[in-house]
PDB file of N, CA and C in Angstrom:
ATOM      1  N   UNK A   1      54.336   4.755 -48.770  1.00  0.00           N
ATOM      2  CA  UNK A   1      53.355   3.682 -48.697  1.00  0.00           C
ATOM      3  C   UNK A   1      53.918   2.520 -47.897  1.00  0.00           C
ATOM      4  N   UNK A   2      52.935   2.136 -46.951  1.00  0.00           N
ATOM      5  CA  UNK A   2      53.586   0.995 -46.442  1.00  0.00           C
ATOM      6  C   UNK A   2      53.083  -0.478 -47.202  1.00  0.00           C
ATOM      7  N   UNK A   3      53.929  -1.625 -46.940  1.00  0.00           N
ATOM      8  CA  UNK A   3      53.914  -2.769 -47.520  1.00  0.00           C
ATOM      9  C   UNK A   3      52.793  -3.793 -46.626  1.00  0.00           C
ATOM     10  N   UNK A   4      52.785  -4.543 -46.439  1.00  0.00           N
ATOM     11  CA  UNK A   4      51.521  -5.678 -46.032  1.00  0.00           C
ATOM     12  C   UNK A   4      51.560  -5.681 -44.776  1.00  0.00           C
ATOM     13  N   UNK A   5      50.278  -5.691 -43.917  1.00  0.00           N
ATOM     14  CA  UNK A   5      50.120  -5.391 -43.115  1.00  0.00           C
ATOM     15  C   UNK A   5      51.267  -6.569 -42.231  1.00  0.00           C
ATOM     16  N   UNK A   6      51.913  -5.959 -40.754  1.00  0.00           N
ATOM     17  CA  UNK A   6      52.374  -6.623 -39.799  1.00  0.00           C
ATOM     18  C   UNK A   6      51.329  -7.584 -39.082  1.00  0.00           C
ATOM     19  N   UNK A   7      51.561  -9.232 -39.089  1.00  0.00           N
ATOM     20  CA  UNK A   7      51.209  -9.656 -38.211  1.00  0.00           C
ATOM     21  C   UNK A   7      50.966  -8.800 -36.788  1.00  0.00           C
ATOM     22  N   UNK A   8      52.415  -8.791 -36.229  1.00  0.00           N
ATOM     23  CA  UNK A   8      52.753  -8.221 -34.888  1.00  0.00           C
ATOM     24  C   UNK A   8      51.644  -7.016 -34.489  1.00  0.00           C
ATOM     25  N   UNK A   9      51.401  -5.980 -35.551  1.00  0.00           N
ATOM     26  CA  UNK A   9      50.478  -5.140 -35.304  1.00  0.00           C
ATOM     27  C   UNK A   9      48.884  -5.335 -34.884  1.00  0.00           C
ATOM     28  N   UNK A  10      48.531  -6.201 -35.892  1.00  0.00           N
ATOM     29  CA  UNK A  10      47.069  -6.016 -35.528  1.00  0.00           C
ATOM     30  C   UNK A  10      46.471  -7.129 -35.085  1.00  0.00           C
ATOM     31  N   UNK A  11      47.869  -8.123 -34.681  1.00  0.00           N
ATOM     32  CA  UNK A  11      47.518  -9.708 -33.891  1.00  0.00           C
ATOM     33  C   UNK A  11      46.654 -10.242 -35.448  1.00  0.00           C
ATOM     34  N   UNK A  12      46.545  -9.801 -36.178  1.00  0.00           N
ATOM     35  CA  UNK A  12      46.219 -10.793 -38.058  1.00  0.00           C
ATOM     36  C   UNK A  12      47.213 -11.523 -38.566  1.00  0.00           C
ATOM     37  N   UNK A  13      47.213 -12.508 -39.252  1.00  0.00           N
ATOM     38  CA  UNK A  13      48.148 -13.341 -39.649  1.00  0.00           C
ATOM     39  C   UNK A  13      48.631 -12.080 -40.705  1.00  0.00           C
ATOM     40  N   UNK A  14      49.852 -12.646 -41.417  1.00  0.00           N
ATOM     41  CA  UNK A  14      50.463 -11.703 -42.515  1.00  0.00           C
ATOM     42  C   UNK A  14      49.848 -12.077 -44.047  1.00  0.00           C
ATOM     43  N   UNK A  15      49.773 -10.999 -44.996  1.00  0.00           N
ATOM     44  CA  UNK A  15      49.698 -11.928 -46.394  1.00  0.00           C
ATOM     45  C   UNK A  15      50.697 -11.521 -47.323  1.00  0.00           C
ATOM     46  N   UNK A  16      51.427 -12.232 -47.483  1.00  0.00           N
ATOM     47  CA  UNK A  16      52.814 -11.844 -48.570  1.00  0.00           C
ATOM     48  C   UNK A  16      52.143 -12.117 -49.782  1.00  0.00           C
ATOM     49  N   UNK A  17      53.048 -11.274 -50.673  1.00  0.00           N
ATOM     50  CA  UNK A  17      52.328 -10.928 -52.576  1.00  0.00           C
ATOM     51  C   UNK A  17      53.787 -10.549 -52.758  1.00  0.00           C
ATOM     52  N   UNK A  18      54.231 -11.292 -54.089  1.00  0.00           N
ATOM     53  CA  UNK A  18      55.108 -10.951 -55.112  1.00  0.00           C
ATOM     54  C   UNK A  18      54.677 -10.297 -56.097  1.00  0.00           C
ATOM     55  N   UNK A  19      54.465  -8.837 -56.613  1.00  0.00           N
ATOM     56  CA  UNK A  19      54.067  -7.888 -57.045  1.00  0.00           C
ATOM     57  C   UNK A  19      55.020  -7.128 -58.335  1.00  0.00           C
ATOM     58  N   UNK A  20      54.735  -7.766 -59.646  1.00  0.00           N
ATOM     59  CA  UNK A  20      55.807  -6.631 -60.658  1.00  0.00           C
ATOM     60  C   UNK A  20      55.695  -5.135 -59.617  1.00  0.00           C
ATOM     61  N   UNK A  21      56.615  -4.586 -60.430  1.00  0.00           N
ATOM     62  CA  UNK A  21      56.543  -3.272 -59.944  1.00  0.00           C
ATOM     63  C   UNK A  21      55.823  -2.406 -60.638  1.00  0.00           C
ATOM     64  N   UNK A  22      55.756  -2.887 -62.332  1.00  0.00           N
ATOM     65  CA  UNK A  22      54.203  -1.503 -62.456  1.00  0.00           C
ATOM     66  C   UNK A  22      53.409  -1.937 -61.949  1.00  0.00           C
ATOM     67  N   UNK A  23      52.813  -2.819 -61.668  1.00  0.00           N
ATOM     68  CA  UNK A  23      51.860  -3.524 -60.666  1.00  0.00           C
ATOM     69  C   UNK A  23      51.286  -2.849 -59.503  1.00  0.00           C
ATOM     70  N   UNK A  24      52.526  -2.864 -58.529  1.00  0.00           N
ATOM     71  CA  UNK A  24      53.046  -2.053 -57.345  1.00  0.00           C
ATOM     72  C   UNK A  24      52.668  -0.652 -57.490  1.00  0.00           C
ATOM     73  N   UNK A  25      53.711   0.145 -58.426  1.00  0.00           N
ATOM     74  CA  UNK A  25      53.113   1.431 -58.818  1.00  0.00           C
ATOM     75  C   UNK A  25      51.902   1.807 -58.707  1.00  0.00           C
ATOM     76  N   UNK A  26      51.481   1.134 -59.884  1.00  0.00           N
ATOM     77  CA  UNK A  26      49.909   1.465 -60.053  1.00  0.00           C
ATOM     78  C   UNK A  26      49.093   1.225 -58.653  1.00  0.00           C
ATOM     79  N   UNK A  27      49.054   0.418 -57.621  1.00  0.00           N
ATOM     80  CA  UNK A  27      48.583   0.247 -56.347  1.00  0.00           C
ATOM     81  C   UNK A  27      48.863   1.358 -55.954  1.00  0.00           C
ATOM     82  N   UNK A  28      49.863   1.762 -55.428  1.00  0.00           N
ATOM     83  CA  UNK A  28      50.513   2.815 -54.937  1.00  0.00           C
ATOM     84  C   UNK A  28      49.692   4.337 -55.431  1.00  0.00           C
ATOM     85  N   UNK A  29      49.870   4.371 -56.891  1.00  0.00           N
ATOM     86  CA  UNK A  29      48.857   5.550 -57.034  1.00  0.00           C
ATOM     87  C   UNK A  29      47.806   5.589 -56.628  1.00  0.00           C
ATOM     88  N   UNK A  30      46.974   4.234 -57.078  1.00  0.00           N
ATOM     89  CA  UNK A  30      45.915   4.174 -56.445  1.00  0.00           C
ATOM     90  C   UNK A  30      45.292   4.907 -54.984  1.00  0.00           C
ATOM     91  N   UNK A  31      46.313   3.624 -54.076  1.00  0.00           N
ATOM     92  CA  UNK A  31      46.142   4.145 -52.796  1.00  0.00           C
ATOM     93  C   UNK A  31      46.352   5.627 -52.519  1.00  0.00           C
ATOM     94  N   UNK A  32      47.043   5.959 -52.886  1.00  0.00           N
ATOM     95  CA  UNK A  32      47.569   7.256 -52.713  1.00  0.00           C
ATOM     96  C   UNK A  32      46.183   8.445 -53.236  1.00  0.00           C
ATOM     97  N   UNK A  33      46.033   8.376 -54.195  1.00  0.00           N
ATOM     98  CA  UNK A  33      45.035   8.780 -54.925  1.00  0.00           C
ATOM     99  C   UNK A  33      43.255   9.277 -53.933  1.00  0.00           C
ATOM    100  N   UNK A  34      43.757   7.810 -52.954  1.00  0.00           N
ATOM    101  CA  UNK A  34      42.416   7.480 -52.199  1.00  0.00           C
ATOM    102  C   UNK A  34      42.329   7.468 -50.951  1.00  0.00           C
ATOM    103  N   UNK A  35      43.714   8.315 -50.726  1.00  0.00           N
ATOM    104  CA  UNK A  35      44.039   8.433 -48.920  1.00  0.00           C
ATOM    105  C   UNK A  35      44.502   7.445 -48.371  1.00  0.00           C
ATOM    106  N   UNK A  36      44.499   5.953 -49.041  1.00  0.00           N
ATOM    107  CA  UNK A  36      44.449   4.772 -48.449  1.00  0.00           C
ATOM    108  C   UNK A  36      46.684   4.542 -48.483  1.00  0.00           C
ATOM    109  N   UNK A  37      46.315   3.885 -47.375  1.00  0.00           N
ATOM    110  CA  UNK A  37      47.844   2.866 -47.392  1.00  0.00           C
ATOM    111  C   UNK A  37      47.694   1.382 -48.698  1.00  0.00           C
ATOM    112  N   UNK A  38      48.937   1.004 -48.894  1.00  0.00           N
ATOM    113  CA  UNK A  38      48.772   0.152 -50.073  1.00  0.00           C
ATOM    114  C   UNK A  38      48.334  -1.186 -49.448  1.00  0.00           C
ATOM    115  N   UNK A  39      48.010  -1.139 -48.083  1.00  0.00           N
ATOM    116  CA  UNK A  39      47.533  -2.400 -47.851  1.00  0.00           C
ATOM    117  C   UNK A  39      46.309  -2.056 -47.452  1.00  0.00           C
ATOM    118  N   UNK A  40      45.742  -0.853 -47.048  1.00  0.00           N
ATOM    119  CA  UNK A  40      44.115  -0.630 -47.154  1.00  0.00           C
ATOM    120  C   UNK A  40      43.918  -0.859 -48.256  1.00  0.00           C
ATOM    121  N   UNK A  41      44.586   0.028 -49.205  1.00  0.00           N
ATOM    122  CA  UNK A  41      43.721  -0.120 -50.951  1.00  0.00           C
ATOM    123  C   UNK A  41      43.734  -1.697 -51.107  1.00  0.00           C
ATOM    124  N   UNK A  42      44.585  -2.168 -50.971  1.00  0.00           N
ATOM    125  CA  UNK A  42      44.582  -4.119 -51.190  1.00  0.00           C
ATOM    126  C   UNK A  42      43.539  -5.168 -50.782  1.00  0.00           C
ATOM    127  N   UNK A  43      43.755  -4.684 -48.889  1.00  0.00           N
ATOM    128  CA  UNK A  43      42.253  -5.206 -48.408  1.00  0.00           C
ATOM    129  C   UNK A  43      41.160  -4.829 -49.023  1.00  0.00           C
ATOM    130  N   UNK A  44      40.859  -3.438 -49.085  1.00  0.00           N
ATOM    131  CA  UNK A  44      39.237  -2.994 -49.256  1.00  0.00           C
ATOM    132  C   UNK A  44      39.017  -3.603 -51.135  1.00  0.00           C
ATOM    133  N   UNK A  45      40.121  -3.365 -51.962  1.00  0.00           N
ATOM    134  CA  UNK A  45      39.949  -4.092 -52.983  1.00  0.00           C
ATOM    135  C   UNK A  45      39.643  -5.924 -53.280  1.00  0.00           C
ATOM    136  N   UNK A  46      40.065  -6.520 -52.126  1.00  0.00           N
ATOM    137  CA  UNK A  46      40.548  -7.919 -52.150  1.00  0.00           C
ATOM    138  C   UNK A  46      39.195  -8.177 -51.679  1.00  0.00           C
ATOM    139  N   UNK A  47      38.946  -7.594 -50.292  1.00  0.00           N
ATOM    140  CA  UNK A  47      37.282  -7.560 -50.019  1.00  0.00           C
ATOM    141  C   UNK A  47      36.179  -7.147 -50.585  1.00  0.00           C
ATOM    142  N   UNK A  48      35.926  -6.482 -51.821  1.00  0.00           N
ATOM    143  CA  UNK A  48      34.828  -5.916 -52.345  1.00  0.00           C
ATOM    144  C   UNK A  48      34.953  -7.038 -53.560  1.00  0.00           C
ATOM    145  N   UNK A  49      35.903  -7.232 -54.031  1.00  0.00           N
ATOM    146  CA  UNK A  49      36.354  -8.610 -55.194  1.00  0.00           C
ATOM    147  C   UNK A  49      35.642  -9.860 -54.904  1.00  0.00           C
ATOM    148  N   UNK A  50      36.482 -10.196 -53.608  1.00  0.00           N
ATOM    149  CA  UNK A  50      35.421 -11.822 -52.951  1.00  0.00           C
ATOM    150  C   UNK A  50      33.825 -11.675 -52.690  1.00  0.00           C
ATOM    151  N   UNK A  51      33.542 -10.222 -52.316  1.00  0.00           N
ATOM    152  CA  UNK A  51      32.191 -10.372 -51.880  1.00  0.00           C
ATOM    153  C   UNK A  51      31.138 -10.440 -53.102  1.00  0.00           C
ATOM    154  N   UNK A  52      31.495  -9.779 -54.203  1.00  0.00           N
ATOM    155  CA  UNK A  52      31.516  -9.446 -55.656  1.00  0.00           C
ATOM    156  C   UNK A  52      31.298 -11.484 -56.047  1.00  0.00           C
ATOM    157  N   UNK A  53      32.601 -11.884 -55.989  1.00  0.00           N
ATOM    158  CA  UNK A  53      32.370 -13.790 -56.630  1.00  0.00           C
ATOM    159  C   UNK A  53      31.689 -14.162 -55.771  1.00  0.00           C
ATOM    160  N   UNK A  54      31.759 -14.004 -54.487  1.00  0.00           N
ATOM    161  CA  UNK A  54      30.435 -15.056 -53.944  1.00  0.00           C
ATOM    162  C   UNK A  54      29.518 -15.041 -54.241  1.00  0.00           C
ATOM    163  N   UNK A  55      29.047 -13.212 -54.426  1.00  0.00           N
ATOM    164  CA  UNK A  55      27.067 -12.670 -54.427  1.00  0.00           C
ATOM    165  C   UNK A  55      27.215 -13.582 -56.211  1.00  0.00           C
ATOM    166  N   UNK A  56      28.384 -13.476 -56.868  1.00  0.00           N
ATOM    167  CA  UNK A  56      27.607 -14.138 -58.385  1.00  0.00           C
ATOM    168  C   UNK A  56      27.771 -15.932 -58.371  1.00  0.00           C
ATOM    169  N   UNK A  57      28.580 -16.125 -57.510  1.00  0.00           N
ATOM    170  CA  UNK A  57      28.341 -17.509 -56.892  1.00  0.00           C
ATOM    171  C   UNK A  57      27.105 -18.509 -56.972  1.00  0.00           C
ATOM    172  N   UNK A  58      27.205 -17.184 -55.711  1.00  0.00           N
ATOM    173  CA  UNK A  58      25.657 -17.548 -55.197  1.00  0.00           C
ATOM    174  C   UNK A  58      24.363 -17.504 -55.408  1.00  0.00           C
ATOM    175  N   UNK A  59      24.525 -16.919 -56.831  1.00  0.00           N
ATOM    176  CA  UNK A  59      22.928 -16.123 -57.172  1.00  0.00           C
ATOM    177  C   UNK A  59      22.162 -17.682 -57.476  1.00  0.00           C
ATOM    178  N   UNK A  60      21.027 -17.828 -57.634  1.00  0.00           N
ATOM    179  CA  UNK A  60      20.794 -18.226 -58.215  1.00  0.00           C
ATOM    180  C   UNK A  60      19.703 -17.746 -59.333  1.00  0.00           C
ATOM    181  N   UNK A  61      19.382 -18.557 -60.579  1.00  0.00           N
ATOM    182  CA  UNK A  61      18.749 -18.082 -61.884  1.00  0.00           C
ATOM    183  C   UNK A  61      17.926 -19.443 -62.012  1.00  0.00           C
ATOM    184  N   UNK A  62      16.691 -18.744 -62.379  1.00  0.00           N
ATOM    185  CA  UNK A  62      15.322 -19.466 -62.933  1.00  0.00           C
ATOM    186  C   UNK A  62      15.186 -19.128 -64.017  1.00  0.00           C
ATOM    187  N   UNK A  63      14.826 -20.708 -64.617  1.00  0.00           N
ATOM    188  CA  UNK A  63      13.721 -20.307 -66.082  1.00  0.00           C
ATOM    189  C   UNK A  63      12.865 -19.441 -66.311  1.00  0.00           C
ATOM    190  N   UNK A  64      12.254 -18.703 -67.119  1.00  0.00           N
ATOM    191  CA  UNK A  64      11.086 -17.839 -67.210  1.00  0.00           C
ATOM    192  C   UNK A  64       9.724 -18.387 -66.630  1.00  0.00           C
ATOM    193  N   UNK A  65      10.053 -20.092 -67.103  1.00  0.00           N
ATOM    194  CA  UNK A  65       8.682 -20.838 -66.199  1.00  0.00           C
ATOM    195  C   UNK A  65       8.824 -21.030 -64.828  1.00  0.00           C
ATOM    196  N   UNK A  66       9.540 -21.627 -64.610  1.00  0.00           N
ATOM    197  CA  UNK A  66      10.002 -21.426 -62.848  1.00  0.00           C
ATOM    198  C   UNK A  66      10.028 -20.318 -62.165  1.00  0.00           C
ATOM    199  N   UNK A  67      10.682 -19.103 -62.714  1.00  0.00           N
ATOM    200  CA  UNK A  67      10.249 -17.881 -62.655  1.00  0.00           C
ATOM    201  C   UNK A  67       8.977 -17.310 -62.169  1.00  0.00           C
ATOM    202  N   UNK A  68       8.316 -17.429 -62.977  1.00  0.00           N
ATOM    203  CA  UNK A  68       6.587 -17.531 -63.034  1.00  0.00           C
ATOM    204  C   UNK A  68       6.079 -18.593 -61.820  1.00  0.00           C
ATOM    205  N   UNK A  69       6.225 -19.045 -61.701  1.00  0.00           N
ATOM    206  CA  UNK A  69       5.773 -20.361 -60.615  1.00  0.00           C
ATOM    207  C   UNK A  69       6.055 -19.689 -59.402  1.00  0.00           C
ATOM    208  N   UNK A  70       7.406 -19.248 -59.361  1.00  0.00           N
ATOM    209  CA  UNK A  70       7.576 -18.688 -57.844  1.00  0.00           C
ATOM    210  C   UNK A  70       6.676 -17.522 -57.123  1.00  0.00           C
ATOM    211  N   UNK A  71       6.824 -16.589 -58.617  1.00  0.00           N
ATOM    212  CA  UNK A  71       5.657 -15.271 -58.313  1.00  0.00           C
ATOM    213  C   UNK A  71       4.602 -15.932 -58.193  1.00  0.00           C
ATOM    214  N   UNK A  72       3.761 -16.427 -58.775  1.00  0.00           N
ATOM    215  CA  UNK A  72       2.820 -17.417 -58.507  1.00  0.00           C
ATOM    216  C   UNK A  72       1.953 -17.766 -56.761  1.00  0.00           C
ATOM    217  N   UNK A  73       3.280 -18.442 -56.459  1.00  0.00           N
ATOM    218  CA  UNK A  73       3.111 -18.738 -55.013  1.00  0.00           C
ATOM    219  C   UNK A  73       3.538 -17.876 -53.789  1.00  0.00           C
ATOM    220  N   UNK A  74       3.697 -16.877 -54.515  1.00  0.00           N
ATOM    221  CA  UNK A  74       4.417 -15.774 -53.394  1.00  0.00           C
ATOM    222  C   UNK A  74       3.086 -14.723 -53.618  1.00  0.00           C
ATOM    223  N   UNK A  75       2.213 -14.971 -54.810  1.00  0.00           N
ATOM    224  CA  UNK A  75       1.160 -14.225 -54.665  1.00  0.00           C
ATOM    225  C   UNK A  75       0.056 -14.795 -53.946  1.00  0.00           C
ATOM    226  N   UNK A  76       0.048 -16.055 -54.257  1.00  0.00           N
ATOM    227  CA  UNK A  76      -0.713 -17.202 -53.841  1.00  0.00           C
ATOM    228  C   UNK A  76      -0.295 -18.652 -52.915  1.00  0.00           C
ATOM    229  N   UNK A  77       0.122 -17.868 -51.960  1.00  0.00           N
ATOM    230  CA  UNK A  77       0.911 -19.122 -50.988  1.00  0.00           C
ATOM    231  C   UNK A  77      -0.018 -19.995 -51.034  1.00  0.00           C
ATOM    232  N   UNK A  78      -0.101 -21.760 -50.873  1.00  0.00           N
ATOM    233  CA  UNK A  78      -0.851 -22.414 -50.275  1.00  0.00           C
ATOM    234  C   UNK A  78      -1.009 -22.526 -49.148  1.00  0.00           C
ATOM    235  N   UNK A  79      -1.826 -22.916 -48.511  1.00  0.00           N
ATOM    236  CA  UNK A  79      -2.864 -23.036 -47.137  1.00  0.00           C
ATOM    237  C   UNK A  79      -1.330 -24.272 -46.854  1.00  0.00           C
ATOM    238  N   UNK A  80      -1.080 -23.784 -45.085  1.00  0.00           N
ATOM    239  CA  UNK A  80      -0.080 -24.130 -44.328  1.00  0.00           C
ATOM    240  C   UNK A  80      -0.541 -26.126 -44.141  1.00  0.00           C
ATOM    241  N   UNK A  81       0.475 -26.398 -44.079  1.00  0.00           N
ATOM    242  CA  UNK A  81       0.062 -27.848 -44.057  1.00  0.00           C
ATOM    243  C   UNK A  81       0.060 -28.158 -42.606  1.00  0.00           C
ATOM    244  N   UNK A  82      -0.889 -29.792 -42.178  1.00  0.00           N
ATOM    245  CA  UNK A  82      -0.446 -29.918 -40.474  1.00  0.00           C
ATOM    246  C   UNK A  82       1.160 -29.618 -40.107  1.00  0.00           C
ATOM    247  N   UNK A  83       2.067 -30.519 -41.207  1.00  0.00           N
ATOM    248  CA  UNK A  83       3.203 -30.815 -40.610  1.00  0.00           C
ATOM    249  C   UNK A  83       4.073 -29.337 -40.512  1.00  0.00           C
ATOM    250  N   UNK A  84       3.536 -27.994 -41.425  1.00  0.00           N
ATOM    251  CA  UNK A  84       4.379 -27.131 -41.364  1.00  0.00           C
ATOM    252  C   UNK A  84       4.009 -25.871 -40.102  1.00  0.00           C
ATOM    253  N   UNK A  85       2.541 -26.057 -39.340  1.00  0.00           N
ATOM    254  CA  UNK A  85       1.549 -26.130 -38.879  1.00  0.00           C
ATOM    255  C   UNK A  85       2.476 -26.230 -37.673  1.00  0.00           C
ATOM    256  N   UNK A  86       2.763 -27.472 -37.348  1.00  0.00           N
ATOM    257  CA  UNK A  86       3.580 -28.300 -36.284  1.00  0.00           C
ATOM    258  C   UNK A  86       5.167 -27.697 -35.566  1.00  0.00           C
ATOM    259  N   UNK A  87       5.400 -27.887 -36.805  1.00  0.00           N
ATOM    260  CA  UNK A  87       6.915 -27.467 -37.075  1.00  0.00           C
ATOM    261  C   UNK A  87       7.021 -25.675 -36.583  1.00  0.00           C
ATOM    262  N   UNK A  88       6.031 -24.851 -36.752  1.00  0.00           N
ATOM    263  CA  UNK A  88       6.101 -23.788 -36.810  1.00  0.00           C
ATOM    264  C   UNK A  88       5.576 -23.747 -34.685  1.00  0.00           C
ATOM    265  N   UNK A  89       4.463 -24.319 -34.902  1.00  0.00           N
ATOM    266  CA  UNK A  89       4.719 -24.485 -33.166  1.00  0.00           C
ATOM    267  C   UNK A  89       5.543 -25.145 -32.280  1.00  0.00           C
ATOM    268  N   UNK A  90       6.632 -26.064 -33.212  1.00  0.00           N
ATOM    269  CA  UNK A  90       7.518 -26.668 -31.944  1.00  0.00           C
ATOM    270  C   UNK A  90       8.397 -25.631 -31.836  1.00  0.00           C
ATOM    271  N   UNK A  91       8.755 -24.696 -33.084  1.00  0.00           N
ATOM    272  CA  UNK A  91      10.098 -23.976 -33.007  1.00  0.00           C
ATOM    273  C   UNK A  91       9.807 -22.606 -32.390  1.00  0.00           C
ATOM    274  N   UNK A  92       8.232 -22.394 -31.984  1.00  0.00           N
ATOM    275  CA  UNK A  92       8.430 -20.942 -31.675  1.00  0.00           C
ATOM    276  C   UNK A  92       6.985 -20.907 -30.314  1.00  0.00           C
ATOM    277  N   UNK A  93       6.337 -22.209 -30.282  1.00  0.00           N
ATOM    278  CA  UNK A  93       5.904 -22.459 -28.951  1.00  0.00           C
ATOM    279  C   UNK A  93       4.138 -21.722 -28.806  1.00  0.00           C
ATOM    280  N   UNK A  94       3.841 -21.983 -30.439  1.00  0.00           N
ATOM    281  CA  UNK A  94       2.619 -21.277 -30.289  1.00  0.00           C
ATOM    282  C   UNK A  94       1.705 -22.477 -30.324  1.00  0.00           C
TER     283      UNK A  94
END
């Protein structure tokens, strides 16, 4: 298994990790397990992790009434206003 990826190689900065060694191990099987090098298994883990906290980040959550309100207007848009009217022809020239 190789250790963290080389700068020098893929012109990427480096990322150093101080790692117990069952720690390590267990990566190691992992990767191994999954065809992967211990710094694929790291990335593709490190990347599915962050993308994972952002999407719950980012969610956002409505009340059951607010909730309702949105379906509401997504069933029942209101009639476009002048100014959105406007806005919709400066940005696209109709």
């Amino acid at each position: 298994m190789t250790g963290a990826a080389s700068g020098k190689e893929s012109g990427s900065p480096t990322i150093s990790l101080r790692v117990p060694r069952q720690r390590r191990e267990l990566i190691d099987r992992a990767a191994s397990a999954t065809g992967k090098t211990r710094t694929e298994f790291i990335l593709d883990s490190a990347t599915r992790a962050a993308e994972e906290a952002l999407l719950r980040a980012e969610r956002l959550e409505l009340s059951a009434r607010d909730s309702r309100r949105v379906l509401e207007l997504l069933e029942n848009p209101p009639a476009p206003t002048p100014a959105l009217r406007k806005a919709v022809a400066d940005k696209y020239g109709h």
